[in-house]
C-alpha atoms as a PDB file:
ATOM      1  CA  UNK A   1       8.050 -57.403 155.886  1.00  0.00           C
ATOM      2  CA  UNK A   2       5.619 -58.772 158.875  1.00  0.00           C
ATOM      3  CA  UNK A   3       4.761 -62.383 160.162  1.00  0.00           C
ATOM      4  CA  UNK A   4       0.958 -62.428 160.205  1.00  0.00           C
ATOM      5  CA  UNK A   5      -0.488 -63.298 163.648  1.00  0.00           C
ATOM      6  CA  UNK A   6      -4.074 -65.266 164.035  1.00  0.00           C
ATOM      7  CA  UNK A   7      -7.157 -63.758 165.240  1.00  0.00           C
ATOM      8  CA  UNK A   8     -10.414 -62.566 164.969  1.00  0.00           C
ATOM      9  CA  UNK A   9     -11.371 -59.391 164.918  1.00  0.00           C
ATOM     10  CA  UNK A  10     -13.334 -57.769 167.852  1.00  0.00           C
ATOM     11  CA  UNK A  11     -15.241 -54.408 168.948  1.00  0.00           C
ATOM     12  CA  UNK A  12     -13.241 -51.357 167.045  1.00  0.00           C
ATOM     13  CA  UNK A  13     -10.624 -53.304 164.902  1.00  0.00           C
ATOM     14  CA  UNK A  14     -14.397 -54.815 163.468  1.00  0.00           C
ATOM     15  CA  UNK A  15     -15.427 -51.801 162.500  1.00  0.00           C
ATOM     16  CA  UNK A  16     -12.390 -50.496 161.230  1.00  0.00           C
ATOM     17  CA  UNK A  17     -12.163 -53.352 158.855  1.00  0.00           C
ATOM     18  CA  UNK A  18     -16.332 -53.302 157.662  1.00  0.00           C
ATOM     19  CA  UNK A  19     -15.424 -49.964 157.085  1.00  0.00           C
ATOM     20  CA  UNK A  20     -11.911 -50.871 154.825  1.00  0.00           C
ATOM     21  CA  UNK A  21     -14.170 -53.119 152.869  1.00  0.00           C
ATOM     22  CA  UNK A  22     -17.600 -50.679 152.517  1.00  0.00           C
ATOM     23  CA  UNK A  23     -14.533 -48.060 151.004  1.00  0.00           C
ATOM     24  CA  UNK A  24     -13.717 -50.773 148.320  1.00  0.00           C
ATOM     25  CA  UNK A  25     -17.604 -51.778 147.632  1.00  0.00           C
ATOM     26  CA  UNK A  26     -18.245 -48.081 147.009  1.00  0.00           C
ATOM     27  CA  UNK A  27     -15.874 -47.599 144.386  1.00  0.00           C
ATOM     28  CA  UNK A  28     -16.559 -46.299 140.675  1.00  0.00           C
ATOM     29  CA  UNK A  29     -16.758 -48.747 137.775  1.00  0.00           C
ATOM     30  CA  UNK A  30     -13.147 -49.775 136.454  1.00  0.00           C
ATOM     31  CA  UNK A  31     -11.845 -46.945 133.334  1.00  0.00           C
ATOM     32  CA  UNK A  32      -9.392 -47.892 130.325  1.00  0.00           C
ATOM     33  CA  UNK A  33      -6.013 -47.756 130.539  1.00  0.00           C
ATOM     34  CA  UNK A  34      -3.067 -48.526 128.603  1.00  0.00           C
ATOM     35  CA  UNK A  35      -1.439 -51.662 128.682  1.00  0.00           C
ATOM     36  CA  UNK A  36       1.998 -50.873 128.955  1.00  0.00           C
ATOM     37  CA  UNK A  37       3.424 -52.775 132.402  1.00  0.00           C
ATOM     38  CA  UNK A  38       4.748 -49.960 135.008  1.00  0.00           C
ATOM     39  CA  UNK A  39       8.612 -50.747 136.054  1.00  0.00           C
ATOM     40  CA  UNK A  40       9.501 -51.131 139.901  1.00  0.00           C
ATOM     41  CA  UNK A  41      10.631 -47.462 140.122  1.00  0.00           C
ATOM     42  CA  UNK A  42       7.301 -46.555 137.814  1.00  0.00           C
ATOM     43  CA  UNK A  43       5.100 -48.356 140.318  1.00  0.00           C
ATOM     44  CA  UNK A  44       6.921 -46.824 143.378  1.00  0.00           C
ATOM     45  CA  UNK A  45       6.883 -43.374 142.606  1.00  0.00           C
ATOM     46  CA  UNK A  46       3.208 -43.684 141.191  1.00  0.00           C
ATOM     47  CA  UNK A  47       2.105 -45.045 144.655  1.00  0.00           C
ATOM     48  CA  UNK A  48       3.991 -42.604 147.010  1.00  0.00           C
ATOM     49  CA  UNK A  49       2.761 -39.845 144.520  1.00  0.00           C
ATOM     50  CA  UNK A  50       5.931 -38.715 143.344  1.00  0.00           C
ATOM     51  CA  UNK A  51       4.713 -38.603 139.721  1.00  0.00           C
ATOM     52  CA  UNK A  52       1.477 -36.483 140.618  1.00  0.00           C
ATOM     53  CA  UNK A  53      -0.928 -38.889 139.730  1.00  0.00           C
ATOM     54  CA  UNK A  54      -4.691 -38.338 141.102  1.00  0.00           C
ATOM     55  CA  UNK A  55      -4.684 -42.113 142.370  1.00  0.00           C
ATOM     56  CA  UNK A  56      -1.323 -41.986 144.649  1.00  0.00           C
ATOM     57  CA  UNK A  57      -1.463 -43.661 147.731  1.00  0.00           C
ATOM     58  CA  UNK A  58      -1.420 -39.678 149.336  1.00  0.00           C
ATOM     59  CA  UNK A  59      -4.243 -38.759 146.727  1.00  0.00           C
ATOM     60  CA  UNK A  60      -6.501 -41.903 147.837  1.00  0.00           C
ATOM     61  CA  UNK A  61      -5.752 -41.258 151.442  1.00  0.00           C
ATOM     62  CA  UNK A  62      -6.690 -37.467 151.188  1.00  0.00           C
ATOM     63  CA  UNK A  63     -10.393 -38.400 149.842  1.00  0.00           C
ATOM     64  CA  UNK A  64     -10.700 -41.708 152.252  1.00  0.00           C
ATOM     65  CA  UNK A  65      -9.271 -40.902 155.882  1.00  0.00           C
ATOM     66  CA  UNK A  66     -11.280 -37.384 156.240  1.00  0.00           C
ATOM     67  CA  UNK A  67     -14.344 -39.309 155.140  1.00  0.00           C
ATOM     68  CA  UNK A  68     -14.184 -42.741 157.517  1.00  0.00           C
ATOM     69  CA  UNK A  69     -12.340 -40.898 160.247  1.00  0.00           C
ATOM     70  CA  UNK A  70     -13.407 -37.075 160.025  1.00  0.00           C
ATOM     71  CA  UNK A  71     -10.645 -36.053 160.599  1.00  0.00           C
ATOM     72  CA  UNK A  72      -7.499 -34.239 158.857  1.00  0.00           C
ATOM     73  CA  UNK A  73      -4.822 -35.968 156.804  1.00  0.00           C
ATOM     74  CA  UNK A  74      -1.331 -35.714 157.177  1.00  0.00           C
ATOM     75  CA  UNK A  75       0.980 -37.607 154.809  1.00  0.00           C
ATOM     76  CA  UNK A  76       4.306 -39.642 155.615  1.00  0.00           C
ATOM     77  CA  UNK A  77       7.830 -38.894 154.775  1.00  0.00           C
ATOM     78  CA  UNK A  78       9.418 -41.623 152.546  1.00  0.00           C
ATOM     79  CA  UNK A  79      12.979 -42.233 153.223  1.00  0.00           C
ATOM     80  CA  UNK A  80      15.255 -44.610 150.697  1.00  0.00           C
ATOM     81  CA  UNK A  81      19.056 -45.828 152.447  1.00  0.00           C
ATOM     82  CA  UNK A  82      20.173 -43.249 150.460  1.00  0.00           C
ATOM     83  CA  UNK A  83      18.218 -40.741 152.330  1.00  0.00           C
ATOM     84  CA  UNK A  84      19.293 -42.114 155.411  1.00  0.00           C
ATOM     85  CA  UNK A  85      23.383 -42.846 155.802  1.00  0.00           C
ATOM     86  CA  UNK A  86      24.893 -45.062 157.869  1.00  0.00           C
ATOM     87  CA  UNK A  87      24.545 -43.409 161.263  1.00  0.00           C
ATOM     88  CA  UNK A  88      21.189 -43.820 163.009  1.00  0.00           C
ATOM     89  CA  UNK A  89      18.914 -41.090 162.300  1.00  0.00           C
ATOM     90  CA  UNK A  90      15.301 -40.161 163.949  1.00  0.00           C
ATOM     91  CA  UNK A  91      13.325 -41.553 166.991  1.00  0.00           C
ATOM     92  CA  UNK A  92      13.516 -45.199 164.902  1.00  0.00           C
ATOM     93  CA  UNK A  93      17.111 -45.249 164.909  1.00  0.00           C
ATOM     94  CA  UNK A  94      16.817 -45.880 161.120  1.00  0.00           C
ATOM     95  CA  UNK A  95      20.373 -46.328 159.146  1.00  0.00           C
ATOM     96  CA  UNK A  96      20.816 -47.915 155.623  1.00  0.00           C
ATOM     97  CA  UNK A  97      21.758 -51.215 156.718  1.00  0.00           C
ATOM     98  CA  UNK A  98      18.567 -51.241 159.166  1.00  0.00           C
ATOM     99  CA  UNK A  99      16.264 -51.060 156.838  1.00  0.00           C
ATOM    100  CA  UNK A 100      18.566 -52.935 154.025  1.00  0.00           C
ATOM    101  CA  UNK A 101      15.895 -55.647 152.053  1.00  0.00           C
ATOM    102  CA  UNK A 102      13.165 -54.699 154.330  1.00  0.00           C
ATOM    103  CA  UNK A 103      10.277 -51.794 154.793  1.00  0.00           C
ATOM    104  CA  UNK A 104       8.636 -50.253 157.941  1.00  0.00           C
ATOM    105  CA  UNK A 105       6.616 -47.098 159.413  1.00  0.00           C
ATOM    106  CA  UNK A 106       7.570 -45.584 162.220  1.00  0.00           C
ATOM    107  CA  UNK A 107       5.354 -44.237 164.666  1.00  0.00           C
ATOM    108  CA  UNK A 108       7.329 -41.426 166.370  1.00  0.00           C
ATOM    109  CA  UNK A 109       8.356 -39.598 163.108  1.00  0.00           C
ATOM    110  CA  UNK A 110       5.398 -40.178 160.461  1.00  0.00           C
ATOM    111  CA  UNK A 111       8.569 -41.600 158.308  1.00  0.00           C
ATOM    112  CA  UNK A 112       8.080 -45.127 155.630  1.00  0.00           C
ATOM    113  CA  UNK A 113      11.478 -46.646 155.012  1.00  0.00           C
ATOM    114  CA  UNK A 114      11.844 -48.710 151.919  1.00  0.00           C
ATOM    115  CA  UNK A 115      14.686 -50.400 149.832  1.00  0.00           C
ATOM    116  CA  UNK A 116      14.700 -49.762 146.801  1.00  0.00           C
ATOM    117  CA  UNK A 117      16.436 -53.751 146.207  1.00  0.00           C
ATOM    118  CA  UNK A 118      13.452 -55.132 147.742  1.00  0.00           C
ATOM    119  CA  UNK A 119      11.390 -53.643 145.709  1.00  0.00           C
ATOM    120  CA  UNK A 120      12.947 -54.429 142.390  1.00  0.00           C
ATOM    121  CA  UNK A 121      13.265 -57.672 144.231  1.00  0.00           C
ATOM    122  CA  UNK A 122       9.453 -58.480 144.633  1.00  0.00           C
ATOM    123  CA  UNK A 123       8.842 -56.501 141.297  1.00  0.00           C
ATOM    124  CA  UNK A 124      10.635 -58.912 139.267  1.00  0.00           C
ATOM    125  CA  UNK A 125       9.170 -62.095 141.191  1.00  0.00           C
ATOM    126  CA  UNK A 126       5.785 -60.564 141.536  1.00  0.00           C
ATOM    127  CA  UNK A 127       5.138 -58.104 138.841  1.00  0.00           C
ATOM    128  CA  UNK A 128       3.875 -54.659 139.012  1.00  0.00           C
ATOM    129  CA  UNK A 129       1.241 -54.287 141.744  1.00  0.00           C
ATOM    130  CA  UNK A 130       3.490 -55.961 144.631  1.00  0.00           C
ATOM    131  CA  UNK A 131       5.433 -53.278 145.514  1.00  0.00           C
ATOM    132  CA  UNK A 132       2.616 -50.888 145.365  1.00  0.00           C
ATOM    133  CA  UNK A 133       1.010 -53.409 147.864  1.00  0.00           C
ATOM    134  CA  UNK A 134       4.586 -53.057 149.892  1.00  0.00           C
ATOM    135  CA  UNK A 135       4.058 -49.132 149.949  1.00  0.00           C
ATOM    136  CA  UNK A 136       0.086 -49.176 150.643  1.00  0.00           C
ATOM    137  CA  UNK A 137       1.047 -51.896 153.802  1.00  0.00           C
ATOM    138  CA  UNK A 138       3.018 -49.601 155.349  1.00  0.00           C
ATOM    139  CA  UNK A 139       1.015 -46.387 154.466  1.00  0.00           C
ATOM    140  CA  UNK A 140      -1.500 -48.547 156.337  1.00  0.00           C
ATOM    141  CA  UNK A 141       0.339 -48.846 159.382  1.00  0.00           C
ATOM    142  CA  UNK A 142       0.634 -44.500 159.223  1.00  0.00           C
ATOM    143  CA  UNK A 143      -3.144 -44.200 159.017  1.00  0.00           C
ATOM    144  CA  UNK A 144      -3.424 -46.136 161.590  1.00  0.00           C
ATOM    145  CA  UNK A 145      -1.364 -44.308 163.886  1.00  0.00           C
ATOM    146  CA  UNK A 146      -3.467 -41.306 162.284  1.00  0.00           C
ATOM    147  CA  UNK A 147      -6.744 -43.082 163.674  1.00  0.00           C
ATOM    148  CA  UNK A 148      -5.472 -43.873 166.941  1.00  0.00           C
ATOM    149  CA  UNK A 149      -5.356 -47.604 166.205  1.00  0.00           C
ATOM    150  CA  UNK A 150      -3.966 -49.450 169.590  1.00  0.00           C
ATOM    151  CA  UNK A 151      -0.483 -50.108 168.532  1.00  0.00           C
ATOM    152  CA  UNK A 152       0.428 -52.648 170.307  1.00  0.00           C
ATOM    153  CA  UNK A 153      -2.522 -55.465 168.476  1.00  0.00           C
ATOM    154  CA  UNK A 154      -1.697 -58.434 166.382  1.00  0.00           C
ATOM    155  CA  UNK A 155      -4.310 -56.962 164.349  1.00  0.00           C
ATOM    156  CA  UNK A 156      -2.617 -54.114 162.835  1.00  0.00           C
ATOM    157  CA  UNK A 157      -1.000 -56.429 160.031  1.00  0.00           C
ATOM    158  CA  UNK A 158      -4.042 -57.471 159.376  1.00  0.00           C
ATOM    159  CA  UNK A 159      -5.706 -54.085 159.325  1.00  0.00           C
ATOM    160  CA  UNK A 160      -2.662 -52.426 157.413  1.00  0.00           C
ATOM    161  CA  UNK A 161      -3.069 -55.452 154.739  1.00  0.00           C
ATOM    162  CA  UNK A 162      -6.885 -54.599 154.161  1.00  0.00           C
ATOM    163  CA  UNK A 163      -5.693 -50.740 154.133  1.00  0.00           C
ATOM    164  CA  UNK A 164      -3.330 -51.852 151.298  1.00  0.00           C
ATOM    165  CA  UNK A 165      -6.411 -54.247 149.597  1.00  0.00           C
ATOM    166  CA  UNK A 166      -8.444 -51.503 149.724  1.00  0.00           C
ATOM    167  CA  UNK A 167      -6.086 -49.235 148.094  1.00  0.00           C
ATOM    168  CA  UNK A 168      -5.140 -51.714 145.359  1.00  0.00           C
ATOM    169  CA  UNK A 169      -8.789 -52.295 144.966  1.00  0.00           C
ATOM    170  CA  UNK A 170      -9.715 -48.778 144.044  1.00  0.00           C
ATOM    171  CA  UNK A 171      -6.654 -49.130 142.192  1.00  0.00           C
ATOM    172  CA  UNK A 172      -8.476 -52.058 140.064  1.00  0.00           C
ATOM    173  CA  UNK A 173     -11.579 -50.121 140.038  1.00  0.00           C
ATOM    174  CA  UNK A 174     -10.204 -47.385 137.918  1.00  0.00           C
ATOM    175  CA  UNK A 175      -7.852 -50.186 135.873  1.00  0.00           C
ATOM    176  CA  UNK A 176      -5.204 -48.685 136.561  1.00  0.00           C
ATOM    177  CA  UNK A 177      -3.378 -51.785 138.627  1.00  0.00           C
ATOM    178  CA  UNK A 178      -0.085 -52.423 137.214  1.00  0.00           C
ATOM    179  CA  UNK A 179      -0.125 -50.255 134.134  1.00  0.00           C
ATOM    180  CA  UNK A 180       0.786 -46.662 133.262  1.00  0.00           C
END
């Protein structure tokens, strides 16, 4: 979880962002789906891919990056407390307690660390799409690190929330957002 900075946006992070938004704009007319509400773990594991579906966050990324960046695709590693113990473990220094009620990407490893409590937290307060917008965020910050994005800008919340809009978007598009 981030504190937003203020800003405009300038030169590349511009362009970056027209071309977030073009991404959404160009997406196919919305398709049935069922109505049955996804649970927390449901909406997790269809996001990160886990349950195979053709519009994962990895699927989505697969088609999008190589076409706005030309360039290959590599996907994340997602890592739960359980995954990681209680001693620190790669370049982040991640250990259950450090990523306890929060979620982050680290740059050095490619790895998304998540708690699982948060997201049954925002689930339940926020319903099905929030913690696919949790998992897209911080997918976001991994394709920017993918795109050579300058690290160090205020900006990359921003730009990491309109990677996770446009995600959710296509997401909408194909009426899929929130259900099974």
């Amino acid at each position: 979880m981030h504190v937003w900075g203020s800003g405009s946006l300038t030169g590349r992070s511009r362009w970056l962002a027209l071309a977030a938004v073009l991404t959404v704009l160009a997406m196919p007319a919305p398709a049935t789906a069922s109505e049955e509400p996804l649970s927390a773990a449901e909406a997790i594991d269809f996001a990160s891919g886990a349950s195979g579906h053709r519009h994962s966050l990895p699927a989505y990324w697969e088609t999008q990056f190589p076409r706005l960046w030309l360039a290959d695709y590599r996907h994340p590693t997602l890592l739960t407390p359980g995954a990681i113990g209680t001693e620190p473990a790669g370049p982040c220094q991640h250990t259950s307690d450090s990523i306890a009620g929060n979620s982050s990407y680290c740059l050095w490893d490619s790895t998304i660390a998540y708690d699982p409590a948060l997201i049954e937290k925002i689930f339940a307060s926020h319903g099905p799409a929030a913690p696919m917008a949790v998992l897209a965020h911080e997918w976001g910050h991994h394709v920017q690190a993918l795109a050579s994005f300058p690290w160090r800008s205020v900006r990359r919340e921003q730009q990491a929330d309109c990677y996770a809009g446009a995600y959710l978007g296509h997401l909408a598009a194909e009426g899929l957002l929130g259900h099974r």
